[in-house]
N, C-alpha and C. Protein backbone atom coordinates (compact mmCIF):
# COMPACT_ATOMS: atom_id res chain seq x y z
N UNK A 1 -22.27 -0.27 -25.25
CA UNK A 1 -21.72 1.03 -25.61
C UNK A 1 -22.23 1.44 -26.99
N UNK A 2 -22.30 0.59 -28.13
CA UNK A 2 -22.73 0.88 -29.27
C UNK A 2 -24.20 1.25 -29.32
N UNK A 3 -24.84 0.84 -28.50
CA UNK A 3 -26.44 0.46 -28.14
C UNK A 3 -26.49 2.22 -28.07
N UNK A 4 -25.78 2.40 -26.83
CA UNK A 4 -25.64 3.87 -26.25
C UNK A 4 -25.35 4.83 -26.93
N UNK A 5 -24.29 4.96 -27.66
CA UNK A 5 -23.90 5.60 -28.81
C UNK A 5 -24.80 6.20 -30.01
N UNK A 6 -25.24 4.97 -30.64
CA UNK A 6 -26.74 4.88 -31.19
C UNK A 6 -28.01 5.71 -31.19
N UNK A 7 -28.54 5.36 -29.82
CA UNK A 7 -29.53 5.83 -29.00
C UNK A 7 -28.99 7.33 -28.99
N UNK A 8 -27.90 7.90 -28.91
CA UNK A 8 -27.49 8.90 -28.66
C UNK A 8 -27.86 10.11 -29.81
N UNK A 9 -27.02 9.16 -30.62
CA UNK A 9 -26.94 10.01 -32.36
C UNK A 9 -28.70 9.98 -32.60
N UNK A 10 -29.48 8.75 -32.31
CA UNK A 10 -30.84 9.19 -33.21
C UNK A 10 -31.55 10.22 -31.82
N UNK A 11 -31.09 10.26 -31.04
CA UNK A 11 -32.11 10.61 -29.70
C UNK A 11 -31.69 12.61 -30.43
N UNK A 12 -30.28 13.13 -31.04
CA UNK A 12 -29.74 14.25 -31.51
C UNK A 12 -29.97 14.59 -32.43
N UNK A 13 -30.22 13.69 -33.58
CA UNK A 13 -31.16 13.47 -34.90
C UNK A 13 -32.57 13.84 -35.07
N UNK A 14 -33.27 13.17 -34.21
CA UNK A 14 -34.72 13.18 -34.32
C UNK A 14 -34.99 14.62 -33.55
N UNK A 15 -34.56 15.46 -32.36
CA UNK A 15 -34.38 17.06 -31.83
C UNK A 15 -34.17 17.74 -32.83
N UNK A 16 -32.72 17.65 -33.74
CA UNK A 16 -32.18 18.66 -34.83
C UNK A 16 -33.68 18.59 -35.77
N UNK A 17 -34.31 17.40 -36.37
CA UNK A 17 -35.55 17.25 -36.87
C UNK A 17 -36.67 18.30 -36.67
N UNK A 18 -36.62 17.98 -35.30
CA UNK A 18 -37.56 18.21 -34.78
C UNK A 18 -37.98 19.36 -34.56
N UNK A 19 -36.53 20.57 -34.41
CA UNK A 19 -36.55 21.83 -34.38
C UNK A 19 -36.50 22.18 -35.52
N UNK A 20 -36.16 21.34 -36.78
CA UNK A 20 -36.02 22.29 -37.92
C UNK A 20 -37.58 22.34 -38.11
N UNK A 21 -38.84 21.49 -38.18
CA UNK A 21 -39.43 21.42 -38.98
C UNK A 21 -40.44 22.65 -37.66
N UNK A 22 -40.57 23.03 -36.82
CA UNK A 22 -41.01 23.48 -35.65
C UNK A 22 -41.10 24.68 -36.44
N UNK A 23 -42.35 25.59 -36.18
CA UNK A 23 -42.40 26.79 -36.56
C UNK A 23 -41.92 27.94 -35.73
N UNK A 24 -41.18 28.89 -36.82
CA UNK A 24 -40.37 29.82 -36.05
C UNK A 24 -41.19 30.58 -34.81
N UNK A 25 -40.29 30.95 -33.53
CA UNK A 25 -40.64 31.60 -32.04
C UNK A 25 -40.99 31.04 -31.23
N UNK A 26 -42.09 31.15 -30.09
CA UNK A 26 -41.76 30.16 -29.23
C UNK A 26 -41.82 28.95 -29.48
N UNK A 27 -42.51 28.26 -30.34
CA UNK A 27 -42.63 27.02 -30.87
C UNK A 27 -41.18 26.33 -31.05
N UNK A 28 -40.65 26.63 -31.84
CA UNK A 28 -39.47 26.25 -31.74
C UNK A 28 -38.48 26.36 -30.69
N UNK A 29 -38.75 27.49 -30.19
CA UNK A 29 -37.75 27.45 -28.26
C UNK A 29 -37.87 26.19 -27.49
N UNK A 30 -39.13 26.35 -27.49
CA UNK A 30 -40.52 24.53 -26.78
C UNK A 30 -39.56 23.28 -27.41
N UNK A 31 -39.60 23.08 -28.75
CA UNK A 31 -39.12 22.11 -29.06
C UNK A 31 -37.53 21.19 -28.97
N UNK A 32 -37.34 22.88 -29.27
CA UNK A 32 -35.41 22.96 -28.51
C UNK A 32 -35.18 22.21 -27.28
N UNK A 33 -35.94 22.78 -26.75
CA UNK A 33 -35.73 22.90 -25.09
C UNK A 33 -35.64 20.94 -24.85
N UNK A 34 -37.15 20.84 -25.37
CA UNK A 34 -37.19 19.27 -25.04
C UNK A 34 -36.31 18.22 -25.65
N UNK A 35 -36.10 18.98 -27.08
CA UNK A 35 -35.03 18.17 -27.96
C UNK A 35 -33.69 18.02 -27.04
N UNK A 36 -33.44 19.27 -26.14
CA UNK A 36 -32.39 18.77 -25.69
C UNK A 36 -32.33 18.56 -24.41
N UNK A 37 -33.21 18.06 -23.64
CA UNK A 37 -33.36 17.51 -22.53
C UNK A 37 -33.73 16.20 -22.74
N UNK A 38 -34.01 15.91 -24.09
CA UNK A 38 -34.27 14.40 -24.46
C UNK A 38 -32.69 14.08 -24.68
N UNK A 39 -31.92 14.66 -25.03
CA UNK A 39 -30.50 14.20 -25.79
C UNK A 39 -29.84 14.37 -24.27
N UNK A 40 -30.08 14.97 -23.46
CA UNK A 40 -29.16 15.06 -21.96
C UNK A 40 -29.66 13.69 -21.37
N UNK A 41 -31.30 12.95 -21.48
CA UNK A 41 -31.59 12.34 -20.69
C UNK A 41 -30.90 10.88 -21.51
N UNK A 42 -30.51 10.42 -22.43
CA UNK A 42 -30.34 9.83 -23.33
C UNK A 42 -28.68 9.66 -23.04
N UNK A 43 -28.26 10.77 -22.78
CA UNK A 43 -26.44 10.58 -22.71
C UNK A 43 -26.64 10.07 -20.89
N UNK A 44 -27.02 10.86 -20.27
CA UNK A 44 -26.89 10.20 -18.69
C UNK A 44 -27.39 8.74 -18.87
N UNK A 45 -28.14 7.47 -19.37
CA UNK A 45 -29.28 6.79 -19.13
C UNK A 45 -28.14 5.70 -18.72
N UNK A 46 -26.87 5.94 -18.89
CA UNK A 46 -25.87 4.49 -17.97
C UNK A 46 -25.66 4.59 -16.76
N UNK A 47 -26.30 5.90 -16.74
CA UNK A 47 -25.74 6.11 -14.89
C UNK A 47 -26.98 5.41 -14.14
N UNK A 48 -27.94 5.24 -14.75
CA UNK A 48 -29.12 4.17 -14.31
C UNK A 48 -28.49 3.16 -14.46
N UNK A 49 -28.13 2.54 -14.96
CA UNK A 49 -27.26 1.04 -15.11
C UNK A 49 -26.59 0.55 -13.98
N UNK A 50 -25.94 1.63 -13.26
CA UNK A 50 -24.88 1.20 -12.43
C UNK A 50 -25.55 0.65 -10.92
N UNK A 51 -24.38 -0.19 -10.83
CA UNK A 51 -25.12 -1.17 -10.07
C UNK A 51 -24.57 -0.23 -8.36
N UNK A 52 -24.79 0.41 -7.67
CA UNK A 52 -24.39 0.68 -6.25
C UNK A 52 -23.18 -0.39 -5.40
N UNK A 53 -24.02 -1.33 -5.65
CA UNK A 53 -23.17 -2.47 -4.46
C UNK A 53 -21.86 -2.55 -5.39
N UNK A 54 -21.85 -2.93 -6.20
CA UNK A 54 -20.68 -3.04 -6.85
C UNK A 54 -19.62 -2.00 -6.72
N UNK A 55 -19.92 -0.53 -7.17
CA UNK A 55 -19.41 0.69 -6.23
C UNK A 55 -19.08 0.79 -4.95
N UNK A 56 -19.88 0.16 -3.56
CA UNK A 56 -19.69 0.28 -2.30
C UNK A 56 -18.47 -0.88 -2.26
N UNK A 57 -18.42 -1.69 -3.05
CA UNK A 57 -17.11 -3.05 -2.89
C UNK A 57 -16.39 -2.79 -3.34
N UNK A 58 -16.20 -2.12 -4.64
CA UNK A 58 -14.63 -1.18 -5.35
C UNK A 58 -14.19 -0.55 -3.79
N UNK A 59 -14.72 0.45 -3.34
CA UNK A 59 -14.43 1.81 -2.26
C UNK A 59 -14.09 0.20 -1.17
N UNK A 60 -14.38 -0.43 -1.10
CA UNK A 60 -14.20 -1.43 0.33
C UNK A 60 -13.18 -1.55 0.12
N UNK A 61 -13.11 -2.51 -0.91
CA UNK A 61 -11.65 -2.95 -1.40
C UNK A 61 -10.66 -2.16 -1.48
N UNK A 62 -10.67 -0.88 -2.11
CA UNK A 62 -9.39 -0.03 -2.38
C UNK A 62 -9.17 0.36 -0.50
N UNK A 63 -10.05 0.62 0.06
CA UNK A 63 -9.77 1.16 1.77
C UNK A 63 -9.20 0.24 2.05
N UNK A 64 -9.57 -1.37 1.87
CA UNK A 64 -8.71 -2.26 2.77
C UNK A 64 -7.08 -2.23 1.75
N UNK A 65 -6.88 -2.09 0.75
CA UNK A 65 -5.55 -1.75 0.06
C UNK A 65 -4.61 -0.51 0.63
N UNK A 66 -5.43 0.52 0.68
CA UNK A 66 -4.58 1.42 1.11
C UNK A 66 -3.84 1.35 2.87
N UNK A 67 -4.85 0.78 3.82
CA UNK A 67 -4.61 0.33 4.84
C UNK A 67 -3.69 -0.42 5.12
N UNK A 68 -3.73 -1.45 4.26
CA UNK A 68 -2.63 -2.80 4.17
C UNK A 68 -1.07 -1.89 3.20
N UNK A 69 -1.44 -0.91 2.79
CA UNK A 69 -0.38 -0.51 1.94
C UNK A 69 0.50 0.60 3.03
N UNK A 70 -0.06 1.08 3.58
CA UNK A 70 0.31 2.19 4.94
C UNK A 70 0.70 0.98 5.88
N UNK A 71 -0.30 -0.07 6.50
CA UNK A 71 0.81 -0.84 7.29
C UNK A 71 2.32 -1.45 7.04
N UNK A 72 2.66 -1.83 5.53
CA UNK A 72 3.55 -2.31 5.08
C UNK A 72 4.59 -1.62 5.07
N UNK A 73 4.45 -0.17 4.98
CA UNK A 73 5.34 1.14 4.47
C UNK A 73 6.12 0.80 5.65
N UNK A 74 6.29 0.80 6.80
CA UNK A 74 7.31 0.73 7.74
C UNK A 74 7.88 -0.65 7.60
N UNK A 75 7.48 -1.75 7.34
CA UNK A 75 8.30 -2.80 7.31
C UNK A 75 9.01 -2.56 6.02
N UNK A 76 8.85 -2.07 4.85
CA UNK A 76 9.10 -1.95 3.46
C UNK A 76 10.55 -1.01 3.98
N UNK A 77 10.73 0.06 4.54
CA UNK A 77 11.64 1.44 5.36
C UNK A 77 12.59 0.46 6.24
N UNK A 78 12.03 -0.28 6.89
CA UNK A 78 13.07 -1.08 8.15
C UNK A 78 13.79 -2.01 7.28
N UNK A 79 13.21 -2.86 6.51
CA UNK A 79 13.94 -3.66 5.60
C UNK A 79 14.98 -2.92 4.80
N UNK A 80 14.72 -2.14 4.41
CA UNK A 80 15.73 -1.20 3.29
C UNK A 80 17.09 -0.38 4.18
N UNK A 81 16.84 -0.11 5.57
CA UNK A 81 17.61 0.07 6.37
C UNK A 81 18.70 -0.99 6.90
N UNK A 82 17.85 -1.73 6.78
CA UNK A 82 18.24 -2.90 7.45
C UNK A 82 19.46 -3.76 5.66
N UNK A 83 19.00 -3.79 4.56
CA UNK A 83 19.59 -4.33 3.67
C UNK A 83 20.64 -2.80 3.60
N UNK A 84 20.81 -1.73 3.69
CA UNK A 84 22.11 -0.67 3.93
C UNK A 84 23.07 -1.00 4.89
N UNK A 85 22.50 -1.19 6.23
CA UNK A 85 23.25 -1.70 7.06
C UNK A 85 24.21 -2.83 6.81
N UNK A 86 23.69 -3.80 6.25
CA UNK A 86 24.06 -5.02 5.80
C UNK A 86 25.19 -5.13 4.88
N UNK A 87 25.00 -4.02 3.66
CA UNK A 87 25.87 -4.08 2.70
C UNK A 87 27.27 -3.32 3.15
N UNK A 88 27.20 -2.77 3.89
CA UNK A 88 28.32 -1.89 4.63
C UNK A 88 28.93 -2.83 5.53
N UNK A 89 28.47 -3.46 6.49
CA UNK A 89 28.88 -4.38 6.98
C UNK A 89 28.44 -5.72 7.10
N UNK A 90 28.94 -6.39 6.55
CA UNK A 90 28.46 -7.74 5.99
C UNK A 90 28.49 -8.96 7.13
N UNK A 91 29.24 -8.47 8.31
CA UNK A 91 29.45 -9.18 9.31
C UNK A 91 28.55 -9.18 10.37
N UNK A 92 27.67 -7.93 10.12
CA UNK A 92 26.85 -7.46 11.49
C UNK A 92 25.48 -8.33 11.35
N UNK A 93 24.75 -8.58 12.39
CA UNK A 93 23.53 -9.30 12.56
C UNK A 93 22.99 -8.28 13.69
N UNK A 94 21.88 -7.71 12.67
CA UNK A 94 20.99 -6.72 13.14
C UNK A 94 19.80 -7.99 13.96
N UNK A 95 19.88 -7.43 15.23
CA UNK A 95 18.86 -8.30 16.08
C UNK A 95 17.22 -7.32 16.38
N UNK A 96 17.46 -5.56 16.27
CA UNK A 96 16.15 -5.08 16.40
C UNK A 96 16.89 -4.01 15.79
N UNK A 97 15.52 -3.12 15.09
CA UNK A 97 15.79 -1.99 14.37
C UNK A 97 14.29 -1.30 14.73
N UNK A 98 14.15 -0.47 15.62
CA UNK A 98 12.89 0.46 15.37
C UNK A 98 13.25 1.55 14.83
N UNK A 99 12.45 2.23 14.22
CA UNK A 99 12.14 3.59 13.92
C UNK A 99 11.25 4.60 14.28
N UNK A 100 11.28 5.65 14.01
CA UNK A 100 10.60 6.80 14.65
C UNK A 100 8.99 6.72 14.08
N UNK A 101 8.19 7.96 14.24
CA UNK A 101 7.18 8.21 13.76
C UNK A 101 7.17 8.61 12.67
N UNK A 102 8.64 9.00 12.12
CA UNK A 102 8.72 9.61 11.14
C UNK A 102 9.36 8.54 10.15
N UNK A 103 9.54 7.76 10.58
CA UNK A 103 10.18 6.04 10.05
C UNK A 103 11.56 6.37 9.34
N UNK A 104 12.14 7.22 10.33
CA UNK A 104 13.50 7.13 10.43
C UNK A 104 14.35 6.30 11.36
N UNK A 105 15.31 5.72 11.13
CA UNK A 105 16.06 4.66 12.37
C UNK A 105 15.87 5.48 13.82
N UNK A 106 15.39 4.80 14.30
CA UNK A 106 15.72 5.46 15.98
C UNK A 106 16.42 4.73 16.99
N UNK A 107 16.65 3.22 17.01
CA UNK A 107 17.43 2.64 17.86
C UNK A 107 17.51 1.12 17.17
N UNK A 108 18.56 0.79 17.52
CA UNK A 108 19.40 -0.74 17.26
C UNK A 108 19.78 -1.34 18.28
N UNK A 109 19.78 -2.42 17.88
CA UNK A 109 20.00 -3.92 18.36
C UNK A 109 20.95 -4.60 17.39
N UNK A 110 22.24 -5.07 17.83
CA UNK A 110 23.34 -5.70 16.60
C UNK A 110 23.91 -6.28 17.33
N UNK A 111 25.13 -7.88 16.41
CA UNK A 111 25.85 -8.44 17.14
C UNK A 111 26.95 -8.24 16.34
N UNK A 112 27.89 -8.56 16.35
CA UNK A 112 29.18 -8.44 14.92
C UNK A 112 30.20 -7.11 15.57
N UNK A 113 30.92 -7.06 14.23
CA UNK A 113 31.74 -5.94 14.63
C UNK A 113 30.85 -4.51 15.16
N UNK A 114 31.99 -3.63 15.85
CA UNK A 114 31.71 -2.66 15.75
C UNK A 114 31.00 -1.66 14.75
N UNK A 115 30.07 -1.01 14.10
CA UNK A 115 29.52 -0.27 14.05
C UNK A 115 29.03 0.98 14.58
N UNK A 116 29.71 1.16 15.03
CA UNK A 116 28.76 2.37 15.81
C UNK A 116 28.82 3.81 14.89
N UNK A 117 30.09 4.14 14.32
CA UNK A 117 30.19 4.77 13.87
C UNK A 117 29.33 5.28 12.43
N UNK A 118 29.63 4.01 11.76
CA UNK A 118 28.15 3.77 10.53
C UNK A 118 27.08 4.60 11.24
N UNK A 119 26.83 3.77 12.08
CA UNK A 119 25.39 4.14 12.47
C UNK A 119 24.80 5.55 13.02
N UNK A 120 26.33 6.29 13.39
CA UNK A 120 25.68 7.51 14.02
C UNK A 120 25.81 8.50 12.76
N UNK A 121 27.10 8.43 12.07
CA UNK A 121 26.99 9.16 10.78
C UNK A 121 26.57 8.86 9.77
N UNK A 122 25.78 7.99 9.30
CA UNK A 122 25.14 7.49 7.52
C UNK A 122 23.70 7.71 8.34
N UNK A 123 23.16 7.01 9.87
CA UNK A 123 21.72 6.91 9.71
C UNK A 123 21.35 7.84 11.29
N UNK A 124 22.04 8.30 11.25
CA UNK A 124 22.19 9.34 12.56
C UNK A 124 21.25 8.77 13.88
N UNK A 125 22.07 7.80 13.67
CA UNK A 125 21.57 6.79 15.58
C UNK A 125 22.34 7.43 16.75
N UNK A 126 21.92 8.05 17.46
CA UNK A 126 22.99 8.31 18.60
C UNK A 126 23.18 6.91 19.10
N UNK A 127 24.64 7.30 20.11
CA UNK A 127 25.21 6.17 20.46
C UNK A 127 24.91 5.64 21.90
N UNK A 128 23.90 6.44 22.34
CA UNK A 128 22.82 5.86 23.29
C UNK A 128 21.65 5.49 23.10
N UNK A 129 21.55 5.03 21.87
CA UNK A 129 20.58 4.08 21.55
C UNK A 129 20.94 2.99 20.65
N UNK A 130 21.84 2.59 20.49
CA UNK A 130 22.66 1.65 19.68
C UNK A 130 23.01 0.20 20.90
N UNK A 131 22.97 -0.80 20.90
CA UNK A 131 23.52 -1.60 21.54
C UNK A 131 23.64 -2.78 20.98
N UNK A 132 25.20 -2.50 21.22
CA UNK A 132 26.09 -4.28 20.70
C UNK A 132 26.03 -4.97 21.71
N UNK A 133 25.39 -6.47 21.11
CA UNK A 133 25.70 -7.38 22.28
C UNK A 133 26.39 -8.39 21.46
N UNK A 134 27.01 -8.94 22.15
CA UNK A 134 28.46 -9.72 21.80
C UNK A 134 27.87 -11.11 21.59
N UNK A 135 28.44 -11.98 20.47
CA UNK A 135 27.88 -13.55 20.14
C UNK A 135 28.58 -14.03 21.61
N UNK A 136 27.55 -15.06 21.12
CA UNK A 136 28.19 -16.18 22.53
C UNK A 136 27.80 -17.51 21.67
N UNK A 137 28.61 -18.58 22.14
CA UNK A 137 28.45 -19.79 21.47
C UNK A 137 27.97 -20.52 22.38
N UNK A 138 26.42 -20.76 22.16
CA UNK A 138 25.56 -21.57 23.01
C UNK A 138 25.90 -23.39 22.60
């Protein structure tokens, strides 16, 4: 970076020079011109540096992140449903919980007390898609 920096200031230095000492009209336009197409080529010269592959594996990597981050989002939504449910009724054992497309609750599976009511007014489950099945002691 300092290298760059450097290179920068004398590459802006030696143009400002270069035009002062340039005799006035087109001569000096000429010199301008290159002075500062030398100082443009001089500020871009890291973008030669950069390595491609290294770029194509950042973009890999972040795609496989965001992918893995969108698959998680519904288990991350069911869990959090699922720990509400829980705290309300501490007795219930949620056996299935899907959700919609919209990864809102759409149907249950529970054993424990009654619930139903929770469930149709806090997470608006109708009560034809709710089903208690009763413990049994195997």
């Amino acid at each position: 970076m300092q290298h760059w920096l450097m290179s920068l200031a004398a590459a802006a230095f030696i143009g400002g020079v270069a035009g002062a000492l340039a005799p006035e009209g087109r001569g000096r336009k000429l010199v301008s011109l290159i002075a500062g197409f030398m100082t443009i080529a001089v500020m871009l010269s890291p973008l030669a540096e950069l390595d491609l592959n290294d770029f194509s594996d950042y973009v890999e990597n972040y795609s496989a992140e965001t992918i893995n981050a969108e698959d998680t989002l519904p288990a991350v939504i069911n869990a959090e449903y699922r720990a509400y449910i829980l705290s309300k009724a501490p007795d219930t054992s949620i056996l299935d919980l899907t959700l919609d497309e919209n990864n809102l609750p759409y149907s249950i599976s529970y054993s424990g007390g009654d619930i139903s009511e929770l469930l149709t007014t806090d997470l608006l489950i109708p009560k034809e898609r709710q089903i208690r099945r009763e413990e049994t002691n195997d």
